[in-house]
Protein backbone atom coordinates (compact mmCIF):
# COMPACT_ATOMS: atom_id res chain seq x y z
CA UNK A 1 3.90 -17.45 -16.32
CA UNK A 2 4.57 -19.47 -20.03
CA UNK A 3 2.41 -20.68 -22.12
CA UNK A 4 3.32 -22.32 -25.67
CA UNK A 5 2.15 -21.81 -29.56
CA UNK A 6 2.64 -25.62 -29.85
CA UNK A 7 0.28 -28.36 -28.01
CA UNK A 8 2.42 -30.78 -27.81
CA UNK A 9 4.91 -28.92 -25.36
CA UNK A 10 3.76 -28.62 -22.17
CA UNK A 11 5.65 -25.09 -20.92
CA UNK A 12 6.04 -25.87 -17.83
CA UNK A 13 7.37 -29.00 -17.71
CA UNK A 14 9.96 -27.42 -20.76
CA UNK A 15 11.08 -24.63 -18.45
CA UNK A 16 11.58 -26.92 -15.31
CA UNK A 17 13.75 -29.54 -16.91
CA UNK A 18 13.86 -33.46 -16.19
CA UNK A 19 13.57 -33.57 -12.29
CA UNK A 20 13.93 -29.81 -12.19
CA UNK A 21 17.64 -29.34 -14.08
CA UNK A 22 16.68 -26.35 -16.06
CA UNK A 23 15.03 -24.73 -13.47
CA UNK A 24 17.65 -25.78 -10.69
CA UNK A 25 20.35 -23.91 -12.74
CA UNK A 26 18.78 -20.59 -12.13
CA UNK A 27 17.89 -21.20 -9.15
CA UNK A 28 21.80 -21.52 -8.08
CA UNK A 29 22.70 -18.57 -10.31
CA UNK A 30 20.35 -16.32 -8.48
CA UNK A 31 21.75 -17.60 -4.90
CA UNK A 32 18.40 -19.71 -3.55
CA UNK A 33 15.68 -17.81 -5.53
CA UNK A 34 12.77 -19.26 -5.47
CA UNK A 35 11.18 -19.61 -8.69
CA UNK A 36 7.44 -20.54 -9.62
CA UNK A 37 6.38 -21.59 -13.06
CA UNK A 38 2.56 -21.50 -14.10
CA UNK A 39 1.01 -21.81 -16.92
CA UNK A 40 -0.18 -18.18 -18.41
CA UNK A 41 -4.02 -18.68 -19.64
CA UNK A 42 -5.90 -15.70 -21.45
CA UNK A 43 -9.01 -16.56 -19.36
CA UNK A 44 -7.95 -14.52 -16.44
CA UNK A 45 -9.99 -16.46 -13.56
CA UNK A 46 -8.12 -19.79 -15.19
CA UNK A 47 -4.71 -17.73 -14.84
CA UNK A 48 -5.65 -16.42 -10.65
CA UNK A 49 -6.42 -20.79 -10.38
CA UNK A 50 -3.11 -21.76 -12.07
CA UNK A 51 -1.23 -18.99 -9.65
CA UNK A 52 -2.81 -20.23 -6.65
CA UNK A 53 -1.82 -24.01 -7.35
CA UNK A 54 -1.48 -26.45 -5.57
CA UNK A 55 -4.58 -25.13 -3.44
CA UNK A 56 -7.71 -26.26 -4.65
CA UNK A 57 -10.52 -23.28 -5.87
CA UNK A 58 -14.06 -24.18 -5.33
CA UNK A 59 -15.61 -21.45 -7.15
CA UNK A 60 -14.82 -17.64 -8.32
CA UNK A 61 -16.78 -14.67 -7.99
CA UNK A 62 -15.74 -12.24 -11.33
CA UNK A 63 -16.17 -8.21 -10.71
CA UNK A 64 -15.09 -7.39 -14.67
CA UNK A 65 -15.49 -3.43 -13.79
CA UNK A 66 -13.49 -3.49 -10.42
CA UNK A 67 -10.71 -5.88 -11.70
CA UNK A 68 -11.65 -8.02 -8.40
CA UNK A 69 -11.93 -11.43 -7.98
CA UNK A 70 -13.27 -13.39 -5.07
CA UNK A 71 -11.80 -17.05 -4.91
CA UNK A 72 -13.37 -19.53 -2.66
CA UNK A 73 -11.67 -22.78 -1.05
CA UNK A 74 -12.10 -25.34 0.91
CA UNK A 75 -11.47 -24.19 4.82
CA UNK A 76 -8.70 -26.98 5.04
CA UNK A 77 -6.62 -24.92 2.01
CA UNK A 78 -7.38 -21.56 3.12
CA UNK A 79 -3.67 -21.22 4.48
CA UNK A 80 -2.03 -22.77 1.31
CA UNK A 81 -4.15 -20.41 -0.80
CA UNK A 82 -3.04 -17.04 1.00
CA UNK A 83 0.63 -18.57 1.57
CA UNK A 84 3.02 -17.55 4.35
CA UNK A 85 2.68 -13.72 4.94
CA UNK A 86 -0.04 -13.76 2.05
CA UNK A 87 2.91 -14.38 -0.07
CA UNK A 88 0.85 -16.74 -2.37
CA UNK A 89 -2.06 -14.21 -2.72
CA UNK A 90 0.23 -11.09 -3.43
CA UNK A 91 2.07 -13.15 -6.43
CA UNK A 92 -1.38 -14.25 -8.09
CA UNK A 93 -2.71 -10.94 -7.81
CA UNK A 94 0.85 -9.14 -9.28
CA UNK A 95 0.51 -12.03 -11.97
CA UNK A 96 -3.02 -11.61 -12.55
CA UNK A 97 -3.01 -7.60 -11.88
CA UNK A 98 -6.18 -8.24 -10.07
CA UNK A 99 -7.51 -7.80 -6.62
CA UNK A 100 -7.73 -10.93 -5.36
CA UNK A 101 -9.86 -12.25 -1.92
CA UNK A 102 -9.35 -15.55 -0.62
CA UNK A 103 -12.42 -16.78 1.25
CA UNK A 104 -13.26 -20.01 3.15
CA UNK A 105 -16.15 -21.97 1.95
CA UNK A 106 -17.76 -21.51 5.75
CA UNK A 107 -17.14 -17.99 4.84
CA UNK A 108 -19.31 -17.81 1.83
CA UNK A 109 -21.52 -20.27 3.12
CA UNK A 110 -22.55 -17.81 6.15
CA UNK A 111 -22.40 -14.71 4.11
CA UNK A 112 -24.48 -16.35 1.27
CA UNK A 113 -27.02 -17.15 4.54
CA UNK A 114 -26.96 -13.40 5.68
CA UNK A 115 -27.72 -12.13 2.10
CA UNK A 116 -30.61 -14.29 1.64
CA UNK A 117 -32.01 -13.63 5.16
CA UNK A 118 -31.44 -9.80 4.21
CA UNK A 119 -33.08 -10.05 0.73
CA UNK A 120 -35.92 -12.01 2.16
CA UNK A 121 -36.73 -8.87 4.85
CA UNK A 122 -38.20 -7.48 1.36
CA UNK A 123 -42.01 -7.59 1.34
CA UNK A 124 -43.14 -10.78 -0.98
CA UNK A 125 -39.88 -12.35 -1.46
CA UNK A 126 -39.43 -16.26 -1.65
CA UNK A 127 -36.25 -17.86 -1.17
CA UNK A 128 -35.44 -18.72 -4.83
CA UNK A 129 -36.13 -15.31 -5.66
CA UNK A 130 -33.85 -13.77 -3.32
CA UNK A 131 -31.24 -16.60 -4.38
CA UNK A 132 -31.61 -15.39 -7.53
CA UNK A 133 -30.90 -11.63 -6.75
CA UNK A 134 -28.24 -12.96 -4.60
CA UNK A 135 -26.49 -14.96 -7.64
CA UNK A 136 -26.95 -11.45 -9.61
CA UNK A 137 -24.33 -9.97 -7.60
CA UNK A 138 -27.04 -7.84 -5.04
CA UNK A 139 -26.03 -9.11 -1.62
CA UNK A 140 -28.61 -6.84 -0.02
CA UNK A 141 -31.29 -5.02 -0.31
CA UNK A 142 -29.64 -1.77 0.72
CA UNK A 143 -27.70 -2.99 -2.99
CA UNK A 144 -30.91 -3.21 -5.08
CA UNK A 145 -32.24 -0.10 -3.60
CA UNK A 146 -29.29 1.98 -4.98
CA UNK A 147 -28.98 -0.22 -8.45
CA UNK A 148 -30.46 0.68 -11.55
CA UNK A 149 -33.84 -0.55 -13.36
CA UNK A 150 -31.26 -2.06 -15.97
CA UNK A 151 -28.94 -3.22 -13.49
CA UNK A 152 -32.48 -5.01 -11.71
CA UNK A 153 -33.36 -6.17 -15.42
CA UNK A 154 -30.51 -8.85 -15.76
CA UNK A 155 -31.85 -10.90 -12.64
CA UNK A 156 -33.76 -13.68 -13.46
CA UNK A 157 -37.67 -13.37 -12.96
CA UNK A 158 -37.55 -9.24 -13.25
CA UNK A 159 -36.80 -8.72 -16.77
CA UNK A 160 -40.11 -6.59 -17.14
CA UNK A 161 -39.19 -3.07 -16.12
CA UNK A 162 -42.11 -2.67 -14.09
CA UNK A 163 -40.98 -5.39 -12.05
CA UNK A 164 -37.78 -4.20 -11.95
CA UNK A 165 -39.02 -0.49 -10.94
CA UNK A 166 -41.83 -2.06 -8.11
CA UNK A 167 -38.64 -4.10 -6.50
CA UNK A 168 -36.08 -0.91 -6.45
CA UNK A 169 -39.50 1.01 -4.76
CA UNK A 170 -39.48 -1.88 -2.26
CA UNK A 171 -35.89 -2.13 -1.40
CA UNK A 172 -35.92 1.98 -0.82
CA UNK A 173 -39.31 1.82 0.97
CA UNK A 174 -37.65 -0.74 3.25
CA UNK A 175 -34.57 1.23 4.51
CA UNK A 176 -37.22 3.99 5.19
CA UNK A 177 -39.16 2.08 7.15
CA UNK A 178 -35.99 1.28 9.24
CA UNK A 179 -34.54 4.43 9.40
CA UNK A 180 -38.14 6.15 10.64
CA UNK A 181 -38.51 3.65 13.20
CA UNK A 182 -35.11 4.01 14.17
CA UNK A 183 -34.44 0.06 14.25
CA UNK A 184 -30.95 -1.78 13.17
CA UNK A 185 -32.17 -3.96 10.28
CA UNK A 186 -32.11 -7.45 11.40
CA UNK A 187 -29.36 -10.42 10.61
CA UNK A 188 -30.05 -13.80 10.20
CA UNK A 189 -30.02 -15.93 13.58
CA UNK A 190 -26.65 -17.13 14.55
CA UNK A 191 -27.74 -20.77 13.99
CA UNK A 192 -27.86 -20.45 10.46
CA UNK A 193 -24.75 -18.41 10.13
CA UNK A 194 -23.11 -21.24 11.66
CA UNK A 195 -24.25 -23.62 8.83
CA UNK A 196 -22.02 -25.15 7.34
């Protein structure tokens, strides 16, 4: 990974030389290593993108306090992204010292589906609401049940602590109701896991 103090160098292009001299060199002294150059970027989600090049990265999902990341593609890079063996993934995340998780977008696009279909079980709740909890990182409402009222506060729409208390009380009232009835807690219907 390089980066440079100057603008007007481009690091990358420095280190691999016209048509790939400087870079070639090594190569040959090190018998056929391969060698990757990125560009190093302080922003670490930027840096796990760079690493993962030439793949393309629809969107990343950031867990600061785990050091995870969860990077979404398109389905048709999904195999460039990971690499062979998962060798692609396992460099990024060395470079990035991150967990990383390569998803498809069909993936995220039927888990996204599931979570709002779960969040939605909760009595009350409209769709943009539970997209909202859903974009708040609380993929279920077994999640919101065990989160905190200040953890409940940063969603959108339940910034009032009552609100944030009376949702909590729902999300634990409704894994009671499951667990005394002794039913599985429904998923959403295979059509719209499906969607694309």
């Amino acid at each position: 990974a390089v980066r440079s103090k100057d603008s007007a160098i481009d690091p990358v292009g420095a280190c691999v030389g016209m048509k790939g001299s400087r870079v070639q060199n090594i190569v040959q002294e090190l018998r056929g290593e391969k060698i990757d150059i990125i560009s190093w970027d302080e922003d670490v989600t930027r840096f796990a993108c760079n690493a993962l090049a030439p793949a393309e990265i629809s969107r990343v999902f950031v867990d600061e306090a785990n050091k995870e990341m969860e990077v979404v593609v398109p389905d048709s890079q999904l195999s460039l992204a990971i690499g062979k063996r998962g060798q692609n993934v396992r460099l990024a995340a060395k470079l990035t010292t991150w967990k990383l998780d390569i998803i498809s977008e069909s993936s995220a696009a039927s888990r996204t589906a599931e979570s709002i279909f779960n969040l939605m079980l909760l009595p009350g709740m409209s769709q943009t609401m539970a997209q909202n909890i859903f974009q708040s990182g609380f993929g279920s409402f077994q999640s919101v049940a065990t989160a905190t009222v200040e953890e409940i506060m940063t969603i959108p729409g339940y910034d009032d602590p009552e609100r944030a208390e009376k949702l909590i009380g729902d999300a634990k009232a409704l894994i009671a109701k499951y667990e005394s009835e002794g039913l599985p807690i429904p998923t959403a219907p295979t059509a719209a896991k499906e969607t694309k």
